[in-house]
C-alpha atoms as a PDB file:
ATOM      1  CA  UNK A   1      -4.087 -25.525  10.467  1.00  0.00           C
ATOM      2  CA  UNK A   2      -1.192 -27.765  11.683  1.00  0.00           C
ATOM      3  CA  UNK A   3       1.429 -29.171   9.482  1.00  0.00           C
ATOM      4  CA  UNK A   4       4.431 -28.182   8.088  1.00  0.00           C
ATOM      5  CA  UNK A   5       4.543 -26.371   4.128  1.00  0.00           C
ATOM      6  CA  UNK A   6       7.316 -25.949   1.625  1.00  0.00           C
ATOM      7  CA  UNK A   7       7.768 -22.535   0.603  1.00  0.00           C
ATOM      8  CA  UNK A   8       7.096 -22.667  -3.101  1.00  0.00           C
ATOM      9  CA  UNK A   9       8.467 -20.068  -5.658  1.00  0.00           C
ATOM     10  CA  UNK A  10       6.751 -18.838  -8.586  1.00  0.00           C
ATOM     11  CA  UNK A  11       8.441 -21.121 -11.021  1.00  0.00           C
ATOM     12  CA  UNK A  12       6.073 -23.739  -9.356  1.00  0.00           C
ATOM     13  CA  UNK A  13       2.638 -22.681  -9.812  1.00  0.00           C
ATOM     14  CA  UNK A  14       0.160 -23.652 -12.644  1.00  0.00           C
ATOM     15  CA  UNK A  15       0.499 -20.544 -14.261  1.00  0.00           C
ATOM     16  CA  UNK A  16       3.357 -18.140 -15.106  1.00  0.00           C
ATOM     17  CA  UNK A  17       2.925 -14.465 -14.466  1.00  0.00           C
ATOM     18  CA  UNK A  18      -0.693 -14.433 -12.772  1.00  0.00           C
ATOM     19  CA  UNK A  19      -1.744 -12.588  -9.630  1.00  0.00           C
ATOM     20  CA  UNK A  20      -3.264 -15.561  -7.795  1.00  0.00           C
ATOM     21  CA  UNK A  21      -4.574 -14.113  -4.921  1.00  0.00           C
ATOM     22  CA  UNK A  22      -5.953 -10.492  -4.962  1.00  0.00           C
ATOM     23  CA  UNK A  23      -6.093  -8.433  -1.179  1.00  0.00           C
ATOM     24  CA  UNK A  24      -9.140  -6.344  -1.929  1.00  0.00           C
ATOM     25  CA  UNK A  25      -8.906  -4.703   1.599  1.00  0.00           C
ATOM     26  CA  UNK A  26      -7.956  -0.939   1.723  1.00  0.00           C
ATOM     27  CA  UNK A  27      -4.625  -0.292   3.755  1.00  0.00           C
ATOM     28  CA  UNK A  28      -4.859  -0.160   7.273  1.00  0.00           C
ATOM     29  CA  UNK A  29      -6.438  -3.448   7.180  1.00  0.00           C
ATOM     30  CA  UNK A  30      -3.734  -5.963   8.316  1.00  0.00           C
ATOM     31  CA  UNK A  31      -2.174  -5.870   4.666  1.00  0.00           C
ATOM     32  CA  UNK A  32       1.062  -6.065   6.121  1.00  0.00           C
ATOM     33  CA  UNK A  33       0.276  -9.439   8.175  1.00  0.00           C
ATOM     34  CA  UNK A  34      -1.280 -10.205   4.948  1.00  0.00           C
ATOM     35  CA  UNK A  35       1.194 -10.340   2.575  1.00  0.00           C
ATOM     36  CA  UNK A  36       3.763 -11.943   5.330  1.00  0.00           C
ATOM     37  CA  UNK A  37       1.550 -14.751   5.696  1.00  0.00           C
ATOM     38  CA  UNK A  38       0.882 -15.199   2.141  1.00  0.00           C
ATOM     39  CA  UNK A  39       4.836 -15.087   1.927  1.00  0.00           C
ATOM     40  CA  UNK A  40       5.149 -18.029   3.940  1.00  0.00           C
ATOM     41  CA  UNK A  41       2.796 -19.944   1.957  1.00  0.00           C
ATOM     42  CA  UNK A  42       4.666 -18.983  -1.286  1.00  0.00           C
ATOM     43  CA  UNK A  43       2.882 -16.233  -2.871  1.00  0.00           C
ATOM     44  CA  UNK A  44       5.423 -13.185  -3.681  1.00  0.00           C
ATOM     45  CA  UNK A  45       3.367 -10.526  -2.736  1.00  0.00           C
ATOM     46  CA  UNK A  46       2.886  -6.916  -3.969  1.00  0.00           C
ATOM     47  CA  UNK A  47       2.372  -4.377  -1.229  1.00  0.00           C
ATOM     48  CA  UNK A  48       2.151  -0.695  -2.450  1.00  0.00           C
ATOM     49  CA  UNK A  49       3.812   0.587  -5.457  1.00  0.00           C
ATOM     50  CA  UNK A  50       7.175  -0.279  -6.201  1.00  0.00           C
ATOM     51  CA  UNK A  51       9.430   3.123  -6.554  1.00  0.00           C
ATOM     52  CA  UNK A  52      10.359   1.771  -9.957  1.00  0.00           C
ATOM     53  CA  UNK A  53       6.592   1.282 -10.941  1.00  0.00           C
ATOM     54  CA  UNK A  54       5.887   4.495  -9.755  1.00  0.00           C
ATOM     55  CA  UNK A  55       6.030   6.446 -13.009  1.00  0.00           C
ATOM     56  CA  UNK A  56       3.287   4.126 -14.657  1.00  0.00           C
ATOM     57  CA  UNK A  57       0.956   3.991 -12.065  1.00  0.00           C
ATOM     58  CA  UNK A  58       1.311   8.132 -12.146  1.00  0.00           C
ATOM     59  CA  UNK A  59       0.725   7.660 -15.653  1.00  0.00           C
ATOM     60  CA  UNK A  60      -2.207   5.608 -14.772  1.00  0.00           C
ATOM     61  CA  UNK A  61      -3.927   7.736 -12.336  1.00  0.00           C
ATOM     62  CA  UNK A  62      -3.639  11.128 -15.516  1.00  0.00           C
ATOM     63  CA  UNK A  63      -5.154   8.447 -17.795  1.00  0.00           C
ATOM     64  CA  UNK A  64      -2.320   8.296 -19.927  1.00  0.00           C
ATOM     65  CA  UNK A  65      -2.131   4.263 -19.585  1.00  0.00           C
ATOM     66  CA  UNK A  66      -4.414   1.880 -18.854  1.00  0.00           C
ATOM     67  CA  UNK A  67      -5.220  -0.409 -15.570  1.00  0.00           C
ATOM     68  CA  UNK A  68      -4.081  -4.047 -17.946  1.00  0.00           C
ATOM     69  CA  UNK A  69      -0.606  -2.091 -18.175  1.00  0.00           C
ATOM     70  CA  UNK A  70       0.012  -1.660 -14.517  1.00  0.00           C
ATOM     71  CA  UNK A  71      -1.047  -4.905 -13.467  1.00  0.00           C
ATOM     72  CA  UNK A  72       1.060  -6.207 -16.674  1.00  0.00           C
ATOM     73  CA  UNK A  73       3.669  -5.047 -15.022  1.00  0.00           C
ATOM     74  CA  UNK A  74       3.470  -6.439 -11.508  1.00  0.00           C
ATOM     75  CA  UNK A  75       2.425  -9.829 -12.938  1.00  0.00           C
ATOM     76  CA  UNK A  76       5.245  -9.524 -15.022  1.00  0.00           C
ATOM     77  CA  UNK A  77       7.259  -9.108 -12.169  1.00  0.00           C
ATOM     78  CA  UNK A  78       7.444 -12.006 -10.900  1.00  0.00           C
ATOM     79  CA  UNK A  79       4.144 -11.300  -8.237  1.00  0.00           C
ATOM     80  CA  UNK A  80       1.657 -13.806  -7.781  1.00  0.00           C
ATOM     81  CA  UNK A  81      -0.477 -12.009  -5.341  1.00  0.00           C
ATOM     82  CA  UNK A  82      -1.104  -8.372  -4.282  1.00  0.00           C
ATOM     83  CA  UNK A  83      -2.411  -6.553  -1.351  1.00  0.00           C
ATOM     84  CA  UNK A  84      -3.100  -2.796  -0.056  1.00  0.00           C
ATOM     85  CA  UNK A  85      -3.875   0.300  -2.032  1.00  0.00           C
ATOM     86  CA  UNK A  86      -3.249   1.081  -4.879  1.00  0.00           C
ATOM     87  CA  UNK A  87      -3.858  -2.245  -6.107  1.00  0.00           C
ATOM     88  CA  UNK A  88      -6.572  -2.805  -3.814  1.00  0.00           C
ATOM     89  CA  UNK A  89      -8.575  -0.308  -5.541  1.00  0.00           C
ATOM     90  CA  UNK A  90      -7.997  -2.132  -8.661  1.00  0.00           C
ATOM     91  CA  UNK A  91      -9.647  -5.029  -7.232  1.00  0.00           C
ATOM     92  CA  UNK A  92     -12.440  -6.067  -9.716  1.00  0.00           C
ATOM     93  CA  UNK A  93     -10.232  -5.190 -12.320  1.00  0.00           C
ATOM     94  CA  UNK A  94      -7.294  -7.808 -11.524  1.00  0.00           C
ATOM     95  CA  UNK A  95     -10.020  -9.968 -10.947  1.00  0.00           C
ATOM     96  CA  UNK A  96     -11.333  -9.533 -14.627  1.00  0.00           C
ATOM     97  CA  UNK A  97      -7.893  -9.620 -15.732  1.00  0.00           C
ATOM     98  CA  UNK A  98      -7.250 -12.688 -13.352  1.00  0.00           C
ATOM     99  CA  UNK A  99     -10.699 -14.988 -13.207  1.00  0.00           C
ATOM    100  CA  UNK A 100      -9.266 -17.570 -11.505  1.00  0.00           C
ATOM    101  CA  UNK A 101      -7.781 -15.345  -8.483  1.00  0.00           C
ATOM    102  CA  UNK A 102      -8.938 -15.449  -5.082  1.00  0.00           C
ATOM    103  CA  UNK A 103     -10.031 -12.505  -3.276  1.00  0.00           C
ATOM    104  CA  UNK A 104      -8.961 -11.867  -0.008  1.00  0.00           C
ATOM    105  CA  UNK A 105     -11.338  -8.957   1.978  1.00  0.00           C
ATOM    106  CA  UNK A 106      -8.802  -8.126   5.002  1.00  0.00           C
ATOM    107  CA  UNK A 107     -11.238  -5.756   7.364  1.00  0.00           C
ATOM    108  CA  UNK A 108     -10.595  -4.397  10.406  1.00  0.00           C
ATOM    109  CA  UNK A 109     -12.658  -5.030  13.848  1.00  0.00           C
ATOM    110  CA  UNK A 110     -15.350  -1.958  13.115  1.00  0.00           C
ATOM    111  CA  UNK A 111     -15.477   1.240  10.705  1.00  0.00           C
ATOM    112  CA  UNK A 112     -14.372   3.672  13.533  1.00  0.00           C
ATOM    113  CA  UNK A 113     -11.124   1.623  14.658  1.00  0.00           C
ATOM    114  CA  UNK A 114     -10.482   1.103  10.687  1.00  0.00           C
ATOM    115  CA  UNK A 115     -11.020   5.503   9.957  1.00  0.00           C
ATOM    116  CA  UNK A 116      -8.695   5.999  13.620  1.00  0.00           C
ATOM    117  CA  UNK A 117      -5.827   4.548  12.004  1.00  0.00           C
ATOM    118  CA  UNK A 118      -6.929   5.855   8.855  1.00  0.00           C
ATOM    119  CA  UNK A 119      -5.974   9.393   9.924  1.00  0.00           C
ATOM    120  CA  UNK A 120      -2.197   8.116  11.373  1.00  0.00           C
ATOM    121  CA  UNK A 121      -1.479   6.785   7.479  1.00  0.00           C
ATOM    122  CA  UNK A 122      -2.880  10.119   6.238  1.00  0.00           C
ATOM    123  CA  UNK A 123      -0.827  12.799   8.473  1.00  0.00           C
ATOM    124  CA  UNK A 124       2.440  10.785   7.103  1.00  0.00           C
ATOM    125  CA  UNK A 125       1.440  10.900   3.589  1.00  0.00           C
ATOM    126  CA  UNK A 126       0.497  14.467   4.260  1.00  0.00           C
ATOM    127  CA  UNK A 127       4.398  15.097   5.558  1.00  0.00           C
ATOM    128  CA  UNK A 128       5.134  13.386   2.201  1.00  0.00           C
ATOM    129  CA  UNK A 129       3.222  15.365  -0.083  1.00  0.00           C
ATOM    130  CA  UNK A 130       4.078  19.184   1.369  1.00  0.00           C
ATOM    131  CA  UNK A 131       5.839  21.152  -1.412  1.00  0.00           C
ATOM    132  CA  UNK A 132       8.452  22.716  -0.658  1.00  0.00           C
ATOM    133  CA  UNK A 133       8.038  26.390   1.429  1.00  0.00           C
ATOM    134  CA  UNK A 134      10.056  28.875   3.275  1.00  0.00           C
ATOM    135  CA  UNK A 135       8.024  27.626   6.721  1.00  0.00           C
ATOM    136  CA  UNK A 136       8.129  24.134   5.376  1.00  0.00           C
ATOM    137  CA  UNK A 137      11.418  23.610   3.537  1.00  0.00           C
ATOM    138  CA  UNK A 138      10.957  20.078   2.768  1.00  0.00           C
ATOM    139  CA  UNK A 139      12.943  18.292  -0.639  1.00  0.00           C
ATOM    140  CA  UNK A 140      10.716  15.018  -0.725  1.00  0.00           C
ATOM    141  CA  UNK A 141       8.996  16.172  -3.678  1.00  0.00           C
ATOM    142  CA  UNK A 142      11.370  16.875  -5.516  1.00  0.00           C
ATOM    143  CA  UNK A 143      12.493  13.050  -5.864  1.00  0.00           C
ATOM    144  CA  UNK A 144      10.765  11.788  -8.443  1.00  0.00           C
ATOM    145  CA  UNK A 145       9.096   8.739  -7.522  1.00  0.00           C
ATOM    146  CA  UNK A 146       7.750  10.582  -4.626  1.00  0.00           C
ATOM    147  CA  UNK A 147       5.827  13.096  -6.994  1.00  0.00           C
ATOM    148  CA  UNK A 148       4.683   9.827  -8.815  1.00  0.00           C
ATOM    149  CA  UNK A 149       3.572   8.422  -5.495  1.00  0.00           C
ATOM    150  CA  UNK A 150       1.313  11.952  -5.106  1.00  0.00           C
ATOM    151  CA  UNK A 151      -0.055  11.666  -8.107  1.00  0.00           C
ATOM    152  CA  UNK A 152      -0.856   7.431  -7.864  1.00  0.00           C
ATOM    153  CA  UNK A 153      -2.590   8.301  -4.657  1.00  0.00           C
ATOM    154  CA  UNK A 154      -5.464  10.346  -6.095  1.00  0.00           C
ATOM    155  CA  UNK A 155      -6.839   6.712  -7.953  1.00  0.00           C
ATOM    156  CA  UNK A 156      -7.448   5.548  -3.745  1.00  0.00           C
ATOM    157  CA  UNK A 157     -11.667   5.541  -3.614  1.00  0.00           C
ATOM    158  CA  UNK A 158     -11.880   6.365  -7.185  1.00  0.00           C
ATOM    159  CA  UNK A 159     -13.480   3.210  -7.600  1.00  0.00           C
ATOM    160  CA  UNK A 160     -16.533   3.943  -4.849  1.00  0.00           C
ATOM    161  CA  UNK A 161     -17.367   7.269  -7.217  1.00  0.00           C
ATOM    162  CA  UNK A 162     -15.162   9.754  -4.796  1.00  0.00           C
ATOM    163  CA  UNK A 163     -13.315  12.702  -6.691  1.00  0.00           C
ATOM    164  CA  UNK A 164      -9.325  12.123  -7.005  1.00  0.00           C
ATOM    165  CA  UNK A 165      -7.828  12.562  -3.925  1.00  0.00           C
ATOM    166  CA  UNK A 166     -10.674  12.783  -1.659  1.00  0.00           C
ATOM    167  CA  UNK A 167     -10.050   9.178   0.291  1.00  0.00           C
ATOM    168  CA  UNK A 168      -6.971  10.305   1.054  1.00  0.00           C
ATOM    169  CA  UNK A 169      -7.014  14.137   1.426  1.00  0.00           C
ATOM    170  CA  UNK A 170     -10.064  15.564   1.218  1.00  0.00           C
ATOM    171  CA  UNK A 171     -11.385  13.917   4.387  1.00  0.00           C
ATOM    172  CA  UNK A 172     -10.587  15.998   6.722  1.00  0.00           C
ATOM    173  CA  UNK A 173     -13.030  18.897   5.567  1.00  0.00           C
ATOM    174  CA  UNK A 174     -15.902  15.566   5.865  1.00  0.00           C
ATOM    175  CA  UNK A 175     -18.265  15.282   8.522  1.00  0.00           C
ATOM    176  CA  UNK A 176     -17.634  12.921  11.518  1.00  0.00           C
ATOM    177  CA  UNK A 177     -18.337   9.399  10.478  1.00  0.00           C
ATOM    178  CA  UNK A 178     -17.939  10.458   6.388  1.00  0.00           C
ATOM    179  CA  UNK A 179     -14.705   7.934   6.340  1.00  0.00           C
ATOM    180  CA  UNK A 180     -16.347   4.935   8.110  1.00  0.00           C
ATOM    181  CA  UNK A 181     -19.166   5.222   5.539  1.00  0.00           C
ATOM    182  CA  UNK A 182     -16.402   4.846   2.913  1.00  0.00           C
ATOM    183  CA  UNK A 183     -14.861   2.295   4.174  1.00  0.00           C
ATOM    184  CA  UNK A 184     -18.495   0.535   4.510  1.00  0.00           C
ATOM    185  CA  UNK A 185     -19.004   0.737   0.864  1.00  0.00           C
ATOM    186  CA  UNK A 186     -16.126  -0.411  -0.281  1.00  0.00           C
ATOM    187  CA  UNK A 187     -16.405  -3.783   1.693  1.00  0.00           C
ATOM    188  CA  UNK A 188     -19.795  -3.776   0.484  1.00  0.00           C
ATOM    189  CA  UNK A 189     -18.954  -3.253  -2.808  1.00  0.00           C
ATOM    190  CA  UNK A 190     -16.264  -6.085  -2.833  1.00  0.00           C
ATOM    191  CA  UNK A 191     -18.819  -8.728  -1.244  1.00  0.00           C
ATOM    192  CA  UNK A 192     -21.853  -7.423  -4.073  1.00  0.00           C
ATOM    193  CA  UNK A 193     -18.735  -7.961  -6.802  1.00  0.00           C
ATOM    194  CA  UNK A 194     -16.688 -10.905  -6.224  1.00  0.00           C
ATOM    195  CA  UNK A 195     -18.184 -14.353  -6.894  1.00  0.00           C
ATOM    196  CA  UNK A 196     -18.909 -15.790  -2.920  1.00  0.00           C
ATOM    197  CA  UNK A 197     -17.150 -18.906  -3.588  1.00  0.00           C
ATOM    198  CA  UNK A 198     -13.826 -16.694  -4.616  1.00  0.00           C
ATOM    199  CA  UNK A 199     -14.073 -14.168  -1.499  1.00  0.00           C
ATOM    200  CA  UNK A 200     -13.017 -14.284   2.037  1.00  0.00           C
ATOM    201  CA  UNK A 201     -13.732 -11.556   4.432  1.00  0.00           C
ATOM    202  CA  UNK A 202     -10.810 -12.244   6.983  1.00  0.00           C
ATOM    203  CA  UNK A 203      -9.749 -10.148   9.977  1.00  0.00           C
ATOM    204  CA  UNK A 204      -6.155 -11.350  10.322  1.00  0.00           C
ATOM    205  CA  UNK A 205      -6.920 -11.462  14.016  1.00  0.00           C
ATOM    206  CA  UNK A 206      -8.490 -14.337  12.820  1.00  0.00           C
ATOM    207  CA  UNK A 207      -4.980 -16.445  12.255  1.00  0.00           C
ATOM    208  CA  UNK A 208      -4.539 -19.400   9.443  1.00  0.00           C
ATOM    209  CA  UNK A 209      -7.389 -21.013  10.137  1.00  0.00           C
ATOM    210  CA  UNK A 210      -9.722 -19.549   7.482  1.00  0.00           C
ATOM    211  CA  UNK A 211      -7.193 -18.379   5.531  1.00  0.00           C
ATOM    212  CA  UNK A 212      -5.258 -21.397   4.709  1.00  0.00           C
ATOM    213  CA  UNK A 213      -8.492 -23.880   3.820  1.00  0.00           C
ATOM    214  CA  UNK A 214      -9.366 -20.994   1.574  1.00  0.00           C
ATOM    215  CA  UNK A 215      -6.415 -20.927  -0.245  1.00  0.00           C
ATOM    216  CA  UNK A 216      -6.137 -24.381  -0.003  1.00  0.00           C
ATOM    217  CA  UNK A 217      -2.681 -24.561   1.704  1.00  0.00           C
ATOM    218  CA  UNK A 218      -1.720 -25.844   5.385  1.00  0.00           C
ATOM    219  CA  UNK A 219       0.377 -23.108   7.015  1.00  0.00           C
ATOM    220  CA  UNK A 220       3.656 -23.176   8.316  1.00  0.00           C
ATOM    221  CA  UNK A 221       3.999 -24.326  12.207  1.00  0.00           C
ATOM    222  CA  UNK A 222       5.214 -20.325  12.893  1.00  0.00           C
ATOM    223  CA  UNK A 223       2.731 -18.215  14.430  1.00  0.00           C
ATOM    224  CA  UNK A 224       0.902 -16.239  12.080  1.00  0.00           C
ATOM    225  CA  UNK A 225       2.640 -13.270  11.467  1.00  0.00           C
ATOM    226  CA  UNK A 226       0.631 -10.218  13.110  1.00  0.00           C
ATOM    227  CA  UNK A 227       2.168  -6.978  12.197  1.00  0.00           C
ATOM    228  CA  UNK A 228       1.015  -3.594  13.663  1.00  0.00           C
ATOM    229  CA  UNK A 229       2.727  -0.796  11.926  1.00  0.00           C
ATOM    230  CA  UNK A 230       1.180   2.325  13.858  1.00  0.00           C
ATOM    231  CA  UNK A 231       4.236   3.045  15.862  1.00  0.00           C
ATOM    232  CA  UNK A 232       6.259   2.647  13.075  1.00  0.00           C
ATOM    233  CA  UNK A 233       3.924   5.211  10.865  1.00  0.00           C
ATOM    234  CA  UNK A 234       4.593   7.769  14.026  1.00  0.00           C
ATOM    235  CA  UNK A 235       8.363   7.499  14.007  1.00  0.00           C
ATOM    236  CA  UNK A 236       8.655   7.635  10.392  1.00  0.00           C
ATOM    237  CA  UNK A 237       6.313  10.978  10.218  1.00  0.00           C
ATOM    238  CA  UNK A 238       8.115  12.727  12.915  1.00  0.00           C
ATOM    239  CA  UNK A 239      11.353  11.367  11.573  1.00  0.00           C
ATOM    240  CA  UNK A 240      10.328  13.197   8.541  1.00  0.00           C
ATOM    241  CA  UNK A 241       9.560  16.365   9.632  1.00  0.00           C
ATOM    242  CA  UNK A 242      12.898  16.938  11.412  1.00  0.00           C
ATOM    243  CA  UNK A 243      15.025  16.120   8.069  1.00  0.00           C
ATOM    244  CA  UNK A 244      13.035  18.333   6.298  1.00  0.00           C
ATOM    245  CA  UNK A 245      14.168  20.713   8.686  1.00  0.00           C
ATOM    246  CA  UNK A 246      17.212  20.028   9.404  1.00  0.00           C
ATOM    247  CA  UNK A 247      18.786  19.494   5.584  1.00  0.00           C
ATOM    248  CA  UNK A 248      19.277  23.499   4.670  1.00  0.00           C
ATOM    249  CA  UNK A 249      21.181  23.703   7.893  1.00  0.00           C
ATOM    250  CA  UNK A 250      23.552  20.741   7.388  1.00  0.00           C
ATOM    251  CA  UNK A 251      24.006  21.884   3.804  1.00  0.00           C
ATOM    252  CA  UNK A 252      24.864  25.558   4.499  1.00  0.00           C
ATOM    253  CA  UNK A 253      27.343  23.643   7.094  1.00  0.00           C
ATOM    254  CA  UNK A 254      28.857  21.409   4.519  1.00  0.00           C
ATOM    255  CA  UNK A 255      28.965  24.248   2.059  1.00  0.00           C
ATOM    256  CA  UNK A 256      30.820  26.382   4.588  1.00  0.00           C
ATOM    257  CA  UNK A 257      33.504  23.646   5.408  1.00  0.00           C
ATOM    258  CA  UNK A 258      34.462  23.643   1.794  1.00  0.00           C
ATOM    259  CA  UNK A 259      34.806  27.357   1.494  1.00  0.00           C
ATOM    260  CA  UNK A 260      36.930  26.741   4.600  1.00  0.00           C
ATOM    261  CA  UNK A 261      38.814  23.714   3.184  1.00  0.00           C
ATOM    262  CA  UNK A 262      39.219  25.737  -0.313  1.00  0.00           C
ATOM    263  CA  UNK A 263      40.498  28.973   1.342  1.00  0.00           C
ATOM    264  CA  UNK A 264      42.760  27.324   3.167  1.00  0.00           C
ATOM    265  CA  UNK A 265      44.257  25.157   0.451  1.00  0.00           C
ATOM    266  CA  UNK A 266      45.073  28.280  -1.184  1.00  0.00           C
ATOM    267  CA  UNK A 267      46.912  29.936   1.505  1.00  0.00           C
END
């Protein structure tokens, strides 16, 4: 749609501390040209889990709080709208929570492109998640919002009946074509549970134009924002692997140059 829009900020819509707009689409669906565009049209959008939030969605995911608490707390926030997992997962229940949301379905252009880039997001979170091992001496885990990041993760395809974990680790032990299926039923399941006239199914290759009527908003005269993050998902996971190599050795470096520095001071 053509015309120009005024950013608005939360303090302007009809009601304080609601998620208006709820991305049911699991990640690696365009949820990162999702929430840009939904940026630009004024929505402050939560993608992921804040590393502050962290500790009560791990509480969350060991049943120790419930789902009203974490989305208390994003709406609380200051967020009007979310998108990717976990939150994604949580879909029907931000939209009990939320009745007057919209639901957003991003998808992708078929199962099998959706499960290839699947498998890039899981080898990173797999470099994430390593404990730490003489032939792997990695230290992520031992910062603590990373360990509550682990431990969120296991709620992702909870909600389609899967065991903890098994969306986003146990696939690889799956037969060929057992993550497409997945992904199938959780579309399905969002289109069999959200209201039709509250629900678009929208491949952001698709632009503004069902995206703003639906929403009820004219977009911005930029381009929509198209974001492909697969490169960046390689660097980061390689990038990864080489500092959790390459710490010990700069430590035992450091270390040394004090000893140095010390021994010398003394002389």
């Amino acid at each position: 749609m053509n015309g120009k829009v005024q950013k608005m900020d939360d303090s302007t819509l009809s009601e304080a501390n609601a998620i208006r707009v709820i991305g049911a689409g699991l990640g690696r669906t365009g949820t990162m040209s999702l929430k840009a565009a939904l940026e630009m049209l004024g929505y402050r959008t939560y993608h992921f889990v804040r590393p502050e939030h962290a500790a009560l969605w791990a509480a969350y995911a060991d049943g120790k709080t419930s789902s009203d608490d974490v989305l208390g707390l994003i709406a609380d926030s200051g967020y009007s709208a979310t998108c990717d997992q976990p939150t994604a997962d949580l879909y029907a229940e931000q939209l009990r929570k939320f009745p007057g949301a919209k639901v957003v379905l991003t998808v992708r252009d078929s199962p099998e492109q959706w499960a290839a880039s699947w498998k890039t997001l899981a080898r990173f979170i797999d470099v994430q998640e390593r404990s730490f091992s003489l032939s792997y001496p990695t230290f992520i885990q031992w910062i603590p919002f990373m360990r509550h990041w682990k431990t969120m993760r296991s709620l992702m395809g909870t909600h389609l009946g899967l065991p903890p974990g098994e969306l986003i680790r146990g696939w690889k032990a799956k037969p060929e074509g057992w993550l497409e299926t997945q992904y199938e039923a959780h579309n399905a399941q969002v289109c069999a549970t959200v209201p039709s006239e509250q629900l678009l199914v929208f491949n952001v290759k698709e632009g503004g134009a069902p995206l703003c009527p639906f929403l009820e908003k004219c977009f911005p005269e930029e381009p929509f924002p198209c974001i492909n993050e697969a490169s960046d998902i390689e660097f980061a996971t390689n990038a990864m692997i080489m500092i959790s190599y390459a710490w010990i050795p700069l430590v035992c470096v450091a270390v040394g140059s004090v000893h140095l520095c010390v021994k010398y001071l003394r002389q």
